[in-house]
N, C-alpha and C. Protein backbone atom coordinates (compact mmCIF):
# COMPACT_ATOMS: atom_id res chain seq x y z
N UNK A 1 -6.22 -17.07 -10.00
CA UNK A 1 -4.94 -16.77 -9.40
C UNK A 1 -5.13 -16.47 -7.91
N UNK A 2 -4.57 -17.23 -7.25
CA UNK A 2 -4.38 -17.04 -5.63
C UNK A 2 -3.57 -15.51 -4.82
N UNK A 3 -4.62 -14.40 -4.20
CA UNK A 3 -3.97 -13.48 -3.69
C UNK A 3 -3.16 -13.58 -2.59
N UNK A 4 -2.23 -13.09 -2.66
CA UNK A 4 -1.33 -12.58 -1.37
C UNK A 4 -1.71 -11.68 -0.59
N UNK A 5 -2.25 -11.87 0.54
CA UNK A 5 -2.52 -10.86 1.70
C UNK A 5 -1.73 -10.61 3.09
N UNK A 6 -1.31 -9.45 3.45
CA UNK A 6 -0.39 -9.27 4.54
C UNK A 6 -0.73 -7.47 4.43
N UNK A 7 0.25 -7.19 4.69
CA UNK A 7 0.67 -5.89 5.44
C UNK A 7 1.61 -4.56 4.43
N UNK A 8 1.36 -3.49 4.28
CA UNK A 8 1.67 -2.82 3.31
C UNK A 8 2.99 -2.24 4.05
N UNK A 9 4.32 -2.55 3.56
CA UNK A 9 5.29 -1.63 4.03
C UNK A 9 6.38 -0.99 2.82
N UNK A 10 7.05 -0.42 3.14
CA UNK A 10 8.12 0.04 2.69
C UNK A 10 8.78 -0.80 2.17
N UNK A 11 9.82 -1.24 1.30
CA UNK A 11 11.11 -1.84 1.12
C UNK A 11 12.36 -0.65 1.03
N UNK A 12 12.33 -0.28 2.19
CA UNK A 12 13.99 0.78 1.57
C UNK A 12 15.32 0.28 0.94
N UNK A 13 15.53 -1.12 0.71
CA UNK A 13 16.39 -1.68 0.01
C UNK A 13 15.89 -1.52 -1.27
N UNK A 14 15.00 -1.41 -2.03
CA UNK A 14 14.69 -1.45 -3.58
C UNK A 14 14.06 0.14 -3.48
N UNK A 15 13.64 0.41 -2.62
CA UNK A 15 12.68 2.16 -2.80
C UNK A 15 11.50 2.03 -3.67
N UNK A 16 10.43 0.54 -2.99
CA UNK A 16 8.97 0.63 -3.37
C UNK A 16 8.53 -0.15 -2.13
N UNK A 17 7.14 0.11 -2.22
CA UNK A 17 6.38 -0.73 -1.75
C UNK A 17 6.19 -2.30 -1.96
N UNK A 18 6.06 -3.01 -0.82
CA UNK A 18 5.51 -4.13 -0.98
C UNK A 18 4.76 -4.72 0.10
N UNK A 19 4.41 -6.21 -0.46
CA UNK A 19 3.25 -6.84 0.64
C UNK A 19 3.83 -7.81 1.84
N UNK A 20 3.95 -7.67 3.06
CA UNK A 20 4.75 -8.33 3.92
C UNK A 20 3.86 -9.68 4.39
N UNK A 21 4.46 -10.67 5.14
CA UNK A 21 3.40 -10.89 6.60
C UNK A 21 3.61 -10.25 7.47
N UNK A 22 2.25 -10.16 8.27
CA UNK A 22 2.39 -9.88 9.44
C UNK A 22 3.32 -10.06 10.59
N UNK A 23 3.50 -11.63 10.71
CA UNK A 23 4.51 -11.79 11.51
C UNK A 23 5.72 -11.41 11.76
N UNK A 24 6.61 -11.42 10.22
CA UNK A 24 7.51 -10.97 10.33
C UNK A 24 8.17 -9.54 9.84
N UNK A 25 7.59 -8.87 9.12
CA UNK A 25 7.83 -8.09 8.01
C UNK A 25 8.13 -7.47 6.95
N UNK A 26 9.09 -8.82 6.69
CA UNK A 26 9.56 -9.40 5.28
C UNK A 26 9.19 -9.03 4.22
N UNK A 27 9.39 -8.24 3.08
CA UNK A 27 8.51 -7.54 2.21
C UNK A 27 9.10 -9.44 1.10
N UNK A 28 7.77 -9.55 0.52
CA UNK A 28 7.36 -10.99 0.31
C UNK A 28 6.97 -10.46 -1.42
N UNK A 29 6.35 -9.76 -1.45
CA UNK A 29 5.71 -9.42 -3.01
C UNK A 29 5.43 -7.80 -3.50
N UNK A 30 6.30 -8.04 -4.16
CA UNK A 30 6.58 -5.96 -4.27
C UNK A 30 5.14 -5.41 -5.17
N UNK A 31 4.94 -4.00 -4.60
CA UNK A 31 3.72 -3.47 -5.45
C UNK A 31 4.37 -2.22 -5.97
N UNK A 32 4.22 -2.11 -7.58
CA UNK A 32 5.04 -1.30 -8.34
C UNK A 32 3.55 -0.31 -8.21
N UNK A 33 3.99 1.10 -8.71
CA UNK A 33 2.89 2.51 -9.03
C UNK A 33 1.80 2.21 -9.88
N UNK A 34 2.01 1.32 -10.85
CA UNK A 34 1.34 1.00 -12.20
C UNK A 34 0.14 -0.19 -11.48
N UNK A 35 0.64 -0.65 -10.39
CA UNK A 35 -0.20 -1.61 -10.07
C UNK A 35 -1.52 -1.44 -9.25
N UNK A 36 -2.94 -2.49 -9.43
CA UNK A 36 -3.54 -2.49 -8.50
C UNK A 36 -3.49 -3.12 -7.59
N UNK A 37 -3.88 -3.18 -6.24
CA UNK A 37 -4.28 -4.12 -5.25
C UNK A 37 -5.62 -3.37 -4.84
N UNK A 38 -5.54 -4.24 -3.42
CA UNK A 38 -7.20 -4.10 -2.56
C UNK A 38 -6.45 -3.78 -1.61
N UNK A 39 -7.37 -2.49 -0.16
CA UNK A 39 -6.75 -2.51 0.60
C UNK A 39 -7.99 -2.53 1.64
N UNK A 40 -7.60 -2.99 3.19
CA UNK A 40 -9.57 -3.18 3.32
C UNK A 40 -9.59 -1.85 4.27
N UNK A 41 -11.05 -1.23 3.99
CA UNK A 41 -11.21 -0.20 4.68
C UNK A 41 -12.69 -0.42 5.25
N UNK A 42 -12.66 -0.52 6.48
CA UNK A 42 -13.95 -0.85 7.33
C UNK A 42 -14.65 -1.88 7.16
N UNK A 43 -13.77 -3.28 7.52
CA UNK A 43 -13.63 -4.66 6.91
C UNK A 43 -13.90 -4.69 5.70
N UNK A 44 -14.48 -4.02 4.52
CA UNK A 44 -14.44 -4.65 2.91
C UNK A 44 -13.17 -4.45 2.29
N UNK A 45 -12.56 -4.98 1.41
CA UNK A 45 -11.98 -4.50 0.68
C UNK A 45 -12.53 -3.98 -0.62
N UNK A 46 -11.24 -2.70 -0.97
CA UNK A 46 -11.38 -2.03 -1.72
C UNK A 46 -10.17 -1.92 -2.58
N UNK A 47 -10.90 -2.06 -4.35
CA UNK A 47 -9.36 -2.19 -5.37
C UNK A 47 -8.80 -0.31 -5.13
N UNK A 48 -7.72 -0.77 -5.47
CA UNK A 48 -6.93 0.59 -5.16
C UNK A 48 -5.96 0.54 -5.66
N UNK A 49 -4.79 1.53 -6.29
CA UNK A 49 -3.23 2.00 -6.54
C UNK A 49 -2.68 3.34 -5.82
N UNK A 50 -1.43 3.73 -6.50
CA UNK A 50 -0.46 4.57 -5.58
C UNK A 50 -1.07 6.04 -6.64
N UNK A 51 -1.56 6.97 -6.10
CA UNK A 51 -1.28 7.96 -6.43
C UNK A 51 -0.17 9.07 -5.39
N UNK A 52 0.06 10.15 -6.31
CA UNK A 52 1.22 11.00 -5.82
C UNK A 52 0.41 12.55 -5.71
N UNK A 53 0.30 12.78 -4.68
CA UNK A 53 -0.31 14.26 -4.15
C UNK A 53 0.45 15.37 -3.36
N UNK A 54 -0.03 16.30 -3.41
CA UNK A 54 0.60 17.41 -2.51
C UNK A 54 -0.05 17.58 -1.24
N UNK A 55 0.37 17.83 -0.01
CA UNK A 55 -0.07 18.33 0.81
C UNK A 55 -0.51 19.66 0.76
N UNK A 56 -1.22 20.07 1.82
CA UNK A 56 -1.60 21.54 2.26
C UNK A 56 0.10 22.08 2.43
N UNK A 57 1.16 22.11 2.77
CA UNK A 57 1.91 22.37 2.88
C UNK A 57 2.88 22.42 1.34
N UNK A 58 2.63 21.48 0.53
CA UNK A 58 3.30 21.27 -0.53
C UNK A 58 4.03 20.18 -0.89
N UNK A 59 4.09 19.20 0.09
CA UNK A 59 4.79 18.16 0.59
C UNK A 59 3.91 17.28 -0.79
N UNK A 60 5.19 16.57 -1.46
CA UNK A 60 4.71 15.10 -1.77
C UNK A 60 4.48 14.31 -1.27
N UNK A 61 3.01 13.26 -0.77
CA UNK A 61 2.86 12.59 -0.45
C UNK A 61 2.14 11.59 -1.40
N UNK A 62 2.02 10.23 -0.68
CA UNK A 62 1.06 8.97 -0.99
C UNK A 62 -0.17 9.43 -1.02
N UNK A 63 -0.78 8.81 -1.79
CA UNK A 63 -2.52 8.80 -1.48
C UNK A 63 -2.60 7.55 -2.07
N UNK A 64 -3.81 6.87 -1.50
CA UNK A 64 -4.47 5.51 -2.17
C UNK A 64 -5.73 5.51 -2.86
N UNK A 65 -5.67 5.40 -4.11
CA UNK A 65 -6.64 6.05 -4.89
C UNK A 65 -8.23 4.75 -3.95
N UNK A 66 -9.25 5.42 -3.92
CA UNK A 66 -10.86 4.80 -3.81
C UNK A 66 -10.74 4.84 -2.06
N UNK A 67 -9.82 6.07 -1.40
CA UNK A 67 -9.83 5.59 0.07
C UNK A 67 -9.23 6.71 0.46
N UNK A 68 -9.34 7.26 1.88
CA UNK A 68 -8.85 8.24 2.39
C UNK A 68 -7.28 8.24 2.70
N UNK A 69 -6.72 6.87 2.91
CA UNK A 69 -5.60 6.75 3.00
C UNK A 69 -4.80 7.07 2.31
N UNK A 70 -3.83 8.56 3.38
CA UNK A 70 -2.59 8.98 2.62
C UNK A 70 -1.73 9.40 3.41
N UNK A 71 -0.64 9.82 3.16
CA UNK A 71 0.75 10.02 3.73
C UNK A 71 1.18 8.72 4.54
N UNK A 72 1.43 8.61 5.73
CA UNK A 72 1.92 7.42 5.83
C UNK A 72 1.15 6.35 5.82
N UNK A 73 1.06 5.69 5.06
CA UNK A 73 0.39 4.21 4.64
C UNK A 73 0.88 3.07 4.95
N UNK A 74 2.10 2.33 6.06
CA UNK A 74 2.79 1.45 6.15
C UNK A 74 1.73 1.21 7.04
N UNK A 75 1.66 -0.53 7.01
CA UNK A 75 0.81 -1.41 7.61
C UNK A 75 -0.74 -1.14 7.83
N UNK A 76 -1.18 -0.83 6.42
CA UNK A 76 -2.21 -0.99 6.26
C UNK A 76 -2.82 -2.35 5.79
N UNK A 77 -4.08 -3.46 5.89
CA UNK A 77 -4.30 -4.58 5.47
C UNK A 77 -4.40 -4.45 3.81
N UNK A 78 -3.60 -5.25 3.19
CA UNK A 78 -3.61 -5.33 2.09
C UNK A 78 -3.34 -6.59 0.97
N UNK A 79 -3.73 -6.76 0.13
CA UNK A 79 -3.71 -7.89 -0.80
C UNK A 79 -3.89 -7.62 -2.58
N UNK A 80 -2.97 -8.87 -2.97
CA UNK A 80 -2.82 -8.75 -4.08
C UNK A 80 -2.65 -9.76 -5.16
């Protein structure tokens, strides 16, 4: 199966994530909670999903499980 790679953003019309291009920002292929992708961290990629954490403050935030990446995560390199 052929991955889709682009850009991790928001969709605030549906209220999830999905995978854009770059160029335009078009959310192109939605990524549900349940799902994995890869996201690359220090050129490799790495498989990863959405976990849900608290801040030091208490705040719900994002985290990306196998990676430091959390709270805002839009346009990070990603594929799926």
């Amino acid at each position: 199966m052929e991955k889709f790679e682009g850009v991790l953003v928001f969709d605030a019309n549906f209220g999830r994530f999905a995978i854009a291009k770059e160029d335009d920002g078009d959310p192109i292929v939605p990524i549900e909670f349940s799902d994995s992708f890869e996201v690359k961290v220090n050129g490799e990629w790495v498989e990863t999903g959405f976990e849900i954490r608290k801040d030091d403050e208490g705040n719900l935030i994002f985290k990306l499980k196998n990676t430091d990446f959390s709270g805002t995560i839009d346009g990070l390199d990603v594929r799926k």
